[in-house]
PDB file of N, CA and C in Angstrom:
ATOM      1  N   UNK A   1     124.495 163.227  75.031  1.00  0.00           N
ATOM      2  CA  UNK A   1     124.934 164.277  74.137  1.00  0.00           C
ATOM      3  C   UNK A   1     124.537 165.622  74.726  1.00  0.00           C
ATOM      4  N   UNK A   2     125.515 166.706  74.982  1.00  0.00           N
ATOM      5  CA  UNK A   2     125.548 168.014  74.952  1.00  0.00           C
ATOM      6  C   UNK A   2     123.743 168.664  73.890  1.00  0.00           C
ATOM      7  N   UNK A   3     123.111 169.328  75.050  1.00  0.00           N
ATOM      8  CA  UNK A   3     121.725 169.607  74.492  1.00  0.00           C
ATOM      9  C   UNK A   3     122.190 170.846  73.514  1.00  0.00           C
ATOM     10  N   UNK A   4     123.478 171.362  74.259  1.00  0.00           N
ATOM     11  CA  UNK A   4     123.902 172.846  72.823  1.00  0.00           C
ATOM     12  C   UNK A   4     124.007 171.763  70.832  1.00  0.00           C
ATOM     13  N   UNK A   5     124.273 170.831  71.471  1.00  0.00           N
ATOM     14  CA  UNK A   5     124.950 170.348  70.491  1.00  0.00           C
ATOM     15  C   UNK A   5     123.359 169.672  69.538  1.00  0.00           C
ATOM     16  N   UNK A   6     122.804 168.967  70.057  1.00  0.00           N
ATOM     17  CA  UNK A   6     121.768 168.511  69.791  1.00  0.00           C
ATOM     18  C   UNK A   6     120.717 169.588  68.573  1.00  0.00           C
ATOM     19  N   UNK A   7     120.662 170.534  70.074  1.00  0.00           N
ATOM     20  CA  UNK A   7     119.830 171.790  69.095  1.00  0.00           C
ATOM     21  C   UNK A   7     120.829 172.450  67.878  1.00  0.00           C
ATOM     22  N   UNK A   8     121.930 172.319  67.605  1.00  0.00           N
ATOM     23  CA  UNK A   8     122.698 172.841  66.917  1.00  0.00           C
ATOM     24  C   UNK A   8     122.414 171.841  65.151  1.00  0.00           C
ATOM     25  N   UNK A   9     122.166 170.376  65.482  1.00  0.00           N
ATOM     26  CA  UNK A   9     121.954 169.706  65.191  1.00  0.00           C
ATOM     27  C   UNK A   9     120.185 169.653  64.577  1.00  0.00           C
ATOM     28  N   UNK A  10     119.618 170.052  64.999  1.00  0.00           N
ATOM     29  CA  UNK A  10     118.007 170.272  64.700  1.00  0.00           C
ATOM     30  C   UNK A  10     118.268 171.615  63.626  1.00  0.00           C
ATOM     31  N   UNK A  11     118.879 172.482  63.955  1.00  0.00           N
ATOM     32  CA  UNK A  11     119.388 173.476  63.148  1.00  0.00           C
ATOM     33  C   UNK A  11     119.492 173.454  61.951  1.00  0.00           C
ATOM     34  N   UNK A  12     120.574 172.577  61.902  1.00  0.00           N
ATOM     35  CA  UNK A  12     121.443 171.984  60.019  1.00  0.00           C
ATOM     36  C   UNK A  12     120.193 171.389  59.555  1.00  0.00           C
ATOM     37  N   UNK A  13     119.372 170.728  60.082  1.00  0.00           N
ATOM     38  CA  UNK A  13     118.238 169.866  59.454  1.00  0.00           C
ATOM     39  C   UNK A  13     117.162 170.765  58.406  1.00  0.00           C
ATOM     40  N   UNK A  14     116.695 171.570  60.141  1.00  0.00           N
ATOM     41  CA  UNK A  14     115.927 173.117  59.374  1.00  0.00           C
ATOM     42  C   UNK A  14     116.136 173.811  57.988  1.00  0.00           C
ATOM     43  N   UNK A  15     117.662 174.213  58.420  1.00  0.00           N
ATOM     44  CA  UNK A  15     118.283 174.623  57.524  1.00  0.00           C
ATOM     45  C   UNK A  15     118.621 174.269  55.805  1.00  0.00           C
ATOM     46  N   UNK A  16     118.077 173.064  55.990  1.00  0.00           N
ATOM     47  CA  UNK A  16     118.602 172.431  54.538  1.00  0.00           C
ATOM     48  C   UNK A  16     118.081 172.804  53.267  1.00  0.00           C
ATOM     49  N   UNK A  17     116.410 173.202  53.752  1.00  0.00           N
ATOM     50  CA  UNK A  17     116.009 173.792  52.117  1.00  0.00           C
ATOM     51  C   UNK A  17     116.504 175.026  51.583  1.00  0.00           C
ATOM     52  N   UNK A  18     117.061 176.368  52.665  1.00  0.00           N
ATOM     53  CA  UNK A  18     117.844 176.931  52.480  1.00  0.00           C
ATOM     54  C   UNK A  18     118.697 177.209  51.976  1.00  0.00           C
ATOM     55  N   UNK A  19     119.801 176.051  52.113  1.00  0.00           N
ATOM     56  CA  UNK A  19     120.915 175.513  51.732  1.00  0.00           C
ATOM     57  C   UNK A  19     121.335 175.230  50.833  1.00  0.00           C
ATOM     58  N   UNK A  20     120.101 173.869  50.437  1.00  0.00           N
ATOM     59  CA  UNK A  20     120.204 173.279  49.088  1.00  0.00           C
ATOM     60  C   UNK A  20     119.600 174.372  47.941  1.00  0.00           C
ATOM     61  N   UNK A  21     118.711 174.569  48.277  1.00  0.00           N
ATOM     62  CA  UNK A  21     117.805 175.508  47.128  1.00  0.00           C
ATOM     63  C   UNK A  21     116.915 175.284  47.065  1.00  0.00           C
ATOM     64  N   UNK A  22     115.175 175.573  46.583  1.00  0.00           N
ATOM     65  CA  UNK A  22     114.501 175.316  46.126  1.00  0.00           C
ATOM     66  C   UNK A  22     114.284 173.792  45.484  1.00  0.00           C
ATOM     67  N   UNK A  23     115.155 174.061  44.491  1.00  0.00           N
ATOM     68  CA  UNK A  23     114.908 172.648  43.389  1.00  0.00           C
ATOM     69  C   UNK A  23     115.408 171.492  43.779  1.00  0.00           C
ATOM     70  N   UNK A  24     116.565 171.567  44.511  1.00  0.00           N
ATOM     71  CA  UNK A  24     116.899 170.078  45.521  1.00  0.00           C
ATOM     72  C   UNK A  24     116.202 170.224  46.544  1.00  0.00           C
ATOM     73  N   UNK A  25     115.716 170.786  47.346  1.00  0.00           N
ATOM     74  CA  UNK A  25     115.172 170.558  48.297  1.00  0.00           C
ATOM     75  C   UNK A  25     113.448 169.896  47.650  1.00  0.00           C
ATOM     76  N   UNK A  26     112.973 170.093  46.737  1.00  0.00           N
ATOM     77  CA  UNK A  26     112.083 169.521  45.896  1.00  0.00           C
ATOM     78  C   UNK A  26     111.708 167.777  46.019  1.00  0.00           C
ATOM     79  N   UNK A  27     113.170 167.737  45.965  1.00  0.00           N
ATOM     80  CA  UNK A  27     114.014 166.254  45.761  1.00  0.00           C
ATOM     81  C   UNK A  27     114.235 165.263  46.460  1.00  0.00           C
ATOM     82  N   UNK A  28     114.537 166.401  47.801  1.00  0.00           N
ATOM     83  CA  UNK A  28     114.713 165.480  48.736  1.00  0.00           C
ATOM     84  C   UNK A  28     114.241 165.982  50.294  1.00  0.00           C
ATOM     85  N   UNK A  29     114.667 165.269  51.376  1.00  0.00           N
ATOM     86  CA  UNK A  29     113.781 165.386  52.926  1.00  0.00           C
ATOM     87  C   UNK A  29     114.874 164.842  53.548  1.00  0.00           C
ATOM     88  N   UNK A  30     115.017 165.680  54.903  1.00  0.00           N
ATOM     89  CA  UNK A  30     115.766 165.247  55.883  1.00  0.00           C
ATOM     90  C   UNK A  30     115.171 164.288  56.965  1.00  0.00           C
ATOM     91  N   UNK A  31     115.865 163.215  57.104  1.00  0.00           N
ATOM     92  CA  UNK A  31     114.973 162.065  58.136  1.00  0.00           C
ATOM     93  C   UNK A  31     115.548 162.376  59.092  1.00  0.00           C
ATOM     94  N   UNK A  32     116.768 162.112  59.357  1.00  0.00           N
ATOM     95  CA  UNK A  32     117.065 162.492  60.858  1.00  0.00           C
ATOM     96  C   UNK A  32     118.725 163.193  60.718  1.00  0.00           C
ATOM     97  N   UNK A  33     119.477 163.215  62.132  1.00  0.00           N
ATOM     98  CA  UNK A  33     120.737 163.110  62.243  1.00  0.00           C
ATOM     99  C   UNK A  33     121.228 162.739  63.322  1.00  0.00           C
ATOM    100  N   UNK A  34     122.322 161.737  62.901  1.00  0.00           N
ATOM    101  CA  UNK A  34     122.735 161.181  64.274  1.00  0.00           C
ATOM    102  C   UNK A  34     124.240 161.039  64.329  1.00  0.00           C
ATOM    103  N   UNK A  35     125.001 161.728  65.200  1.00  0.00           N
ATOM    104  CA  UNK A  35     126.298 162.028  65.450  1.00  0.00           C
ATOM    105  C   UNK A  35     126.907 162.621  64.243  1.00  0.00           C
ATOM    106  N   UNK A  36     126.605 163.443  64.317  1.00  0.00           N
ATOM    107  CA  UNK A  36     127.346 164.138  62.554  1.00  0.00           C
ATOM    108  C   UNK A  36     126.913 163.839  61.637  1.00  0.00           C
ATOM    109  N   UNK A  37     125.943 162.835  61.469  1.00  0.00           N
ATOM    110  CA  UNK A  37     125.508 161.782  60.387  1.00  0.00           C
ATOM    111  C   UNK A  37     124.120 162.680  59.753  1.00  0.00           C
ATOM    112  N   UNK A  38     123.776 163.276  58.691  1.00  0.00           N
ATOM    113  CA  UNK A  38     122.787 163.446  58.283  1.00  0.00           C
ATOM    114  C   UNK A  38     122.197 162.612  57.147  1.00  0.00           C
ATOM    115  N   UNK A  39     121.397 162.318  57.372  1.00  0.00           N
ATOM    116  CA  UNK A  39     120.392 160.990  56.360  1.00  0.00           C
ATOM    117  C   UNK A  39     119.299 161.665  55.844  1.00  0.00           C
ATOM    118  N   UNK A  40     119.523 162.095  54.489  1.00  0.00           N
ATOM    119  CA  UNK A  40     118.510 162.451  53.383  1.00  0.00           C
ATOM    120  C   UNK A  40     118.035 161.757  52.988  1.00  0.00           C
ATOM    121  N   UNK A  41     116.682 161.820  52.492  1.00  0.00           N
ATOM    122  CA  UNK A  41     115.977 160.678  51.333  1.00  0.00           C
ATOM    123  C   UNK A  41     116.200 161.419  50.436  1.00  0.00           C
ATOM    124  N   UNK A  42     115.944 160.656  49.400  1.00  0.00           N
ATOM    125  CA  UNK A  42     116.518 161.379  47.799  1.00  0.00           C
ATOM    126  C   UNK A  42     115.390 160.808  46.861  1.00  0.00           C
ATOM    127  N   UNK A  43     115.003 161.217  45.942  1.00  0.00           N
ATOM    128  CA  UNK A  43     113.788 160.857  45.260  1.00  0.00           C
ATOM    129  C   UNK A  43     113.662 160.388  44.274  1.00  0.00           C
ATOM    130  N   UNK A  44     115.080 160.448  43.664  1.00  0.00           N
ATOM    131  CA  UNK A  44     115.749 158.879  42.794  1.00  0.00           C
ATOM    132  C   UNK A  44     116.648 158.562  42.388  1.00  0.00           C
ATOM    133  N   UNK A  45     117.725 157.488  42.662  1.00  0.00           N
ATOM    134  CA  UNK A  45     118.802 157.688  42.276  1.00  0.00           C
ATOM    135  C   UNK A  45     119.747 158.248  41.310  1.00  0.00           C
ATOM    136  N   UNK A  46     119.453 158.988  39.931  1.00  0.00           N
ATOM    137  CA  UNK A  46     119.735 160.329  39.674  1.00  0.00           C
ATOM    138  C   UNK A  46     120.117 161.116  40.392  1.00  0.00           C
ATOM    139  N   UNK A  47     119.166 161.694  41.154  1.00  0.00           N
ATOM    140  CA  UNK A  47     119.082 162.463  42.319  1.00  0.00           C
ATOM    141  C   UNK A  47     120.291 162.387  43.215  1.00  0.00           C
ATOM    142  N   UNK A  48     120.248 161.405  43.793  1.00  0.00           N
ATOM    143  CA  UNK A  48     120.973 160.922  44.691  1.00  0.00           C
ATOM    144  C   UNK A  48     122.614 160.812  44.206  1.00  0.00           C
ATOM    145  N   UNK A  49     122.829 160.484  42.946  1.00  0.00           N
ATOM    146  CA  UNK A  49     123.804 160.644  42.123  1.00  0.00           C
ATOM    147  C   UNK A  49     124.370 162.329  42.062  1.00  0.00           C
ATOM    148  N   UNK A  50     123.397 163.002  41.766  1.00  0.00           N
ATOM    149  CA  UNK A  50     123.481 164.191  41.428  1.00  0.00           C
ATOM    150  C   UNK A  50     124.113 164.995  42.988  1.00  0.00           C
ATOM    151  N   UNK A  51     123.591 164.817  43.631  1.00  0.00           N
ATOM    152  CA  UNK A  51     123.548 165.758  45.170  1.00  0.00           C
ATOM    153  C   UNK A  51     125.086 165.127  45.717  1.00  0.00           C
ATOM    154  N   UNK A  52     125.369 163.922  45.837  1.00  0.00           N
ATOM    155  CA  UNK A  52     126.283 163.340  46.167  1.00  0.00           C
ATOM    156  C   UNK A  52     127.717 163.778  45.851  1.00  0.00           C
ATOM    157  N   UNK A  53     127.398 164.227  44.595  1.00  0.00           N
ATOM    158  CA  UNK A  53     128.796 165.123  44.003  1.00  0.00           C
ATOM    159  C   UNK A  53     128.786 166.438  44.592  1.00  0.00           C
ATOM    160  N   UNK A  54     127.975 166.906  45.482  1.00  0.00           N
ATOM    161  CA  UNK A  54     127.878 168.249  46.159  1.00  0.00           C
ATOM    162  C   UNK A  54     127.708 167.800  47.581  1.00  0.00           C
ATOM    163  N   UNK A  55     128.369 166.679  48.100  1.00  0.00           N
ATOM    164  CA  UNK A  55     128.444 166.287  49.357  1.00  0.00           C
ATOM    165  C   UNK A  55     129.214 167.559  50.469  1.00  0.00           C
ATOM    166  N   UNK A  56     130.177 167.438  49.717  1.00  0.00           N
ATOM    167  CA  UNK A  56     131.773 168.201  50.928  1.00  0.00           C
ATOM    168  C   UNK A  56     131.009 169.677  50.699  1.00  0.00           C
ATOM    169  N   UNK A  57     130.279 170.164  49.579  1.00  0.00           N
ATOM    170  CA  UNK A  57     130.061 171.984  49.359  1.00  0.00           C
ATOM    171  C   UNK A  57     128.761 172.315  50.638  1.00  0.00           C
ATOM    172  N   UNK A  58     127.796 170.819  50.493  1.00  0.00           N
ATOM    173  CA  UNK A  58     126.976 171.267  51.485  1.00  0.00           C
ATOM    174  C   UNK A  58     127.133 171.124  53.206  1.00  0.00           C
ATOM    175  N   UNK A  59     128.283 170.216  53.294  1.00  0.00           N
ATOM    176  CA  UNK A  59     128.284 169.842  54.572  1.00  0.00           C
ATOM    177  C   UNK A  59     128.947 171.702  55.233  1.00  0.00           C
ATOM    178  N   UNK A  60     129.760 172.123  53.999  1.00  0.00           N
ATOM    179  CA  UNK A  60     130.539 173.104  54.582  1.00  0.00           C
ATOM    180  C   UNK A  60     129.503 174.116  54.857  1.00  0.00           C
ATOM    181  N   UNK A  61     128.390 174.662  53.889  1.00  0.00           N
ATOM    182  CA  UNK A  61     127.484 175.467  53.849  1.00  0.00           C
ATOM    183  C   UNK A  61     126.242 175.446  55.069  1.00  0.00           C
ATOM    184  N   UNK A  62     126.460 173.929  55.163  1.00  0.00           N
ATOM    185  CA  UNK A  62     125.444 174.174  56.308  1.00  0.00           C
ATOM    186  C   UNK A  62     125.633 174.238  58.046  1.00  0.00           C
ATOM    187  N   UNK A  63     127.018 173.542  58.034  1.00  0.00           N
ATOM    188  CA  UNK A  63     128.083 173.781  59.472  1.00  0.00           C
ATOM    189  C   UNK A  63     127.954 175.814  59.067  1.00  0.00           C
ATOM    190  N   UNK A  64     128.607 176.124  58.336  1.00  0.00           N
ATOM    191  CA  UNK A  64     128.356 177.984  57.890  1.00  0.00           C
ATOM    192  C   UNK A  64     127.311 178.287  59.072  1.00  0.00           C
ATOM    193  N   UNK A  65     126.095 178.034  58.181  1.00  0.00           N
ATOM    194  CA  UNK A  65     124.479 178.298  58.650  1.00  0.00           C
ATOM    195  C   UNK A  65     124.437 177.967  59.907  1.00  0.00           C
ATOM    196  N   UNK A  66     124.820 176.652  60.606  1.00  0.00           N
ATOM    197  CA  UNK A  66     124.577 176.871  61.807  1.00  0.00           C
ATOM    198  C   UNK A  66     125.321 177.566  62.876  1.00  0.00           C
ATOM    199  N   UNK A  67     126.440 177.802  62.028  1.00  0.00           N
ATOM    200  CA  UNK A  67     127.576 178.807  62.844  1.00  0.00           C
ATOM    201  C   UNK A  67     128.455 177.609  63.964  1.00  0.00           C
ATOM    202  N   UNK A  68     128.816 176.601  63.736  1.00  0.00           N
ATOM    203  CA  UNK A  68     129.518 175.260  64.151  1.00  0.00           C
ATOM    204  C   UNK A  68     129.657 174.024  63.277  1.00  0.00           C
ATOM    205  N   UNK A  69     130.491 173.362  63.381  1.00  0.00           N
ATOM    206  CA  UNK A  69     130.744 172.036  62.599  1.00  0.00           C
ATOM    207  C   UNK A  69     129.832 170.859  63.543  1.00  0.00           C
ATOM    208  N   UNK A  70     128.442 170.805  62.940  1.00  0.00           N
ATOM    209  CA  UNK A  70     127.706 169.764  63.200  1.00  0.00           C
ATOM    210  C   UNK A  70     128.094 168.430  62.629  1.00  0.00           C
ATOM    211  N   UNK A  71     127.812 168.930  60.945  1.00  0.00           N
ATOM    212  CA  UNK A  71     127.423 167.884  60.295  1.00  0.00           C
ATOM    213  C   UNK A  71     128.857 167.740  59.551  1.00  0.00           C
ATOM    214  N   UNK A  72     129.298 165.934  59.652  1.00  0.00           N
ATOM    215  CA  UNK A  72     130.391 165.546  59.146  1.00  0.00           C
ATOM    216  C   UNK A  72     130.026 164.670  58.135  1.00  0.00           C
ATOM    217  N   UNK A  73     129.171 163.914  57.855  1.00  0.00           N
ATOM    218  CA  UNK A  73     128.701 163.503  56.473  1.00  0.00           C
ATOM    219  C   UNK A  73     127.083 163.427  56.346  1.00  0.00           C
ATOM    220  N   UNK A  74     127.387 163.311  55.309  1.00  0.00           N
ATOM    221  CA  UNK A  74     125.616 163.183  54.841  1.00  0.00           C
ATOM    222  C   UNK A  74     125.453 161.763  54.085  1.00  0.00           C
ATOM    223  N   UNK A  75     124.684 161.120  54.497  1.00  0.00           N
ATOM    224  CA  UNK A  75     124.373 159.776  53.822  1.00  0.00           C
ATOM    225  C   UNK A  75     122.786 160.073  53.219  1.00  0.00           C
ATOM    226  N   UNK A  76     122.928 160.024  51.648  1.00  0.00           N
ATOM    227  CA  UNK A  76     121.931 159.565  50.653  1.00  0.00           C
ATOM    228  C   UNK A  76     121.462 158.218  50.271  1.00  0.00           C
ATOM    229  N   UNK A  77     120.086 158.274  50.684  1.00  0.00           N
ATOM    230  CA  UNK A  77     119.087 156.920  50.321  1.00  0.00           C
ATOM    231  C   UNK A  77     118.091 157.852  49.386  1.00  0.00           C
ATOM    232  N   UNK A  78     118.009 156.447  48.152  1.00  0.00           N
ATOM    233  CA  UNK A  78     116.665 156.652  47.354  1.00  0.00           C
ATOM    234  C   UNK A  78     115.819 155.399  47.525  1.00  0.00           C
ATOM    235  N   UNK A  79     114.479 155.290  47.301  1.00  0.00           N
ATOM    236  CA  UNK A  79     113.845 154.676  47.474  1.00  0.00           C
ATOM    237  C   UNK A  79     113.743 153.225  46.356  1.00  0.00           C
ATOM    238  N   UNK A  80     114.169 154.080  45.222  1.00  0.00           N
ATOM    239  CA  UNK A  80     114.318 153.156  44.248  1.00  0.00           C
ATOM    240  C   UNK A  80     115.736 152.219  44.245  1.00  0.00           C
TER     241      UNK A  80
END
């Protein structure tokens, strides 16, 4: 993988409490990302319910922030 791309990628991650806000970011933690793929933990399925319906607003907001289309989905896990 392209290292522009990578760090572009470490970026969107950074970026997420930003993004989300305060109070979701509360909620949840970025584990990793891999090929477009960002994998949140979520802190309970509520949660995870909740954020999920704001899938497509954040992927757009945070490709924005990094100034490129990194991230093409986001996959939510809760623990419960």
């Amino acid at each position: 993988m392209h290292l522009g791309r990578r760090l572009a990628e470490q970026r969107a991650c950074e970026l997420w409490p930003g993004v989300v806000g305060k109070h979701v970011s509360k909620n949840t933690k970025v584990r990793t990302i891999d090929r477009g793929k960002l994998f949140v933990w979520v802190k309970t399925p509520a949660w995870q319910n909740e954020i999920s319906l704001r899938r497509a607003e954040i992927i757009r907001k945070l490709n924005k922030a990094v100034g490129e289309h990194v991230v093409e989905d986001i996959l939510f896990v809760s623990e419960r």
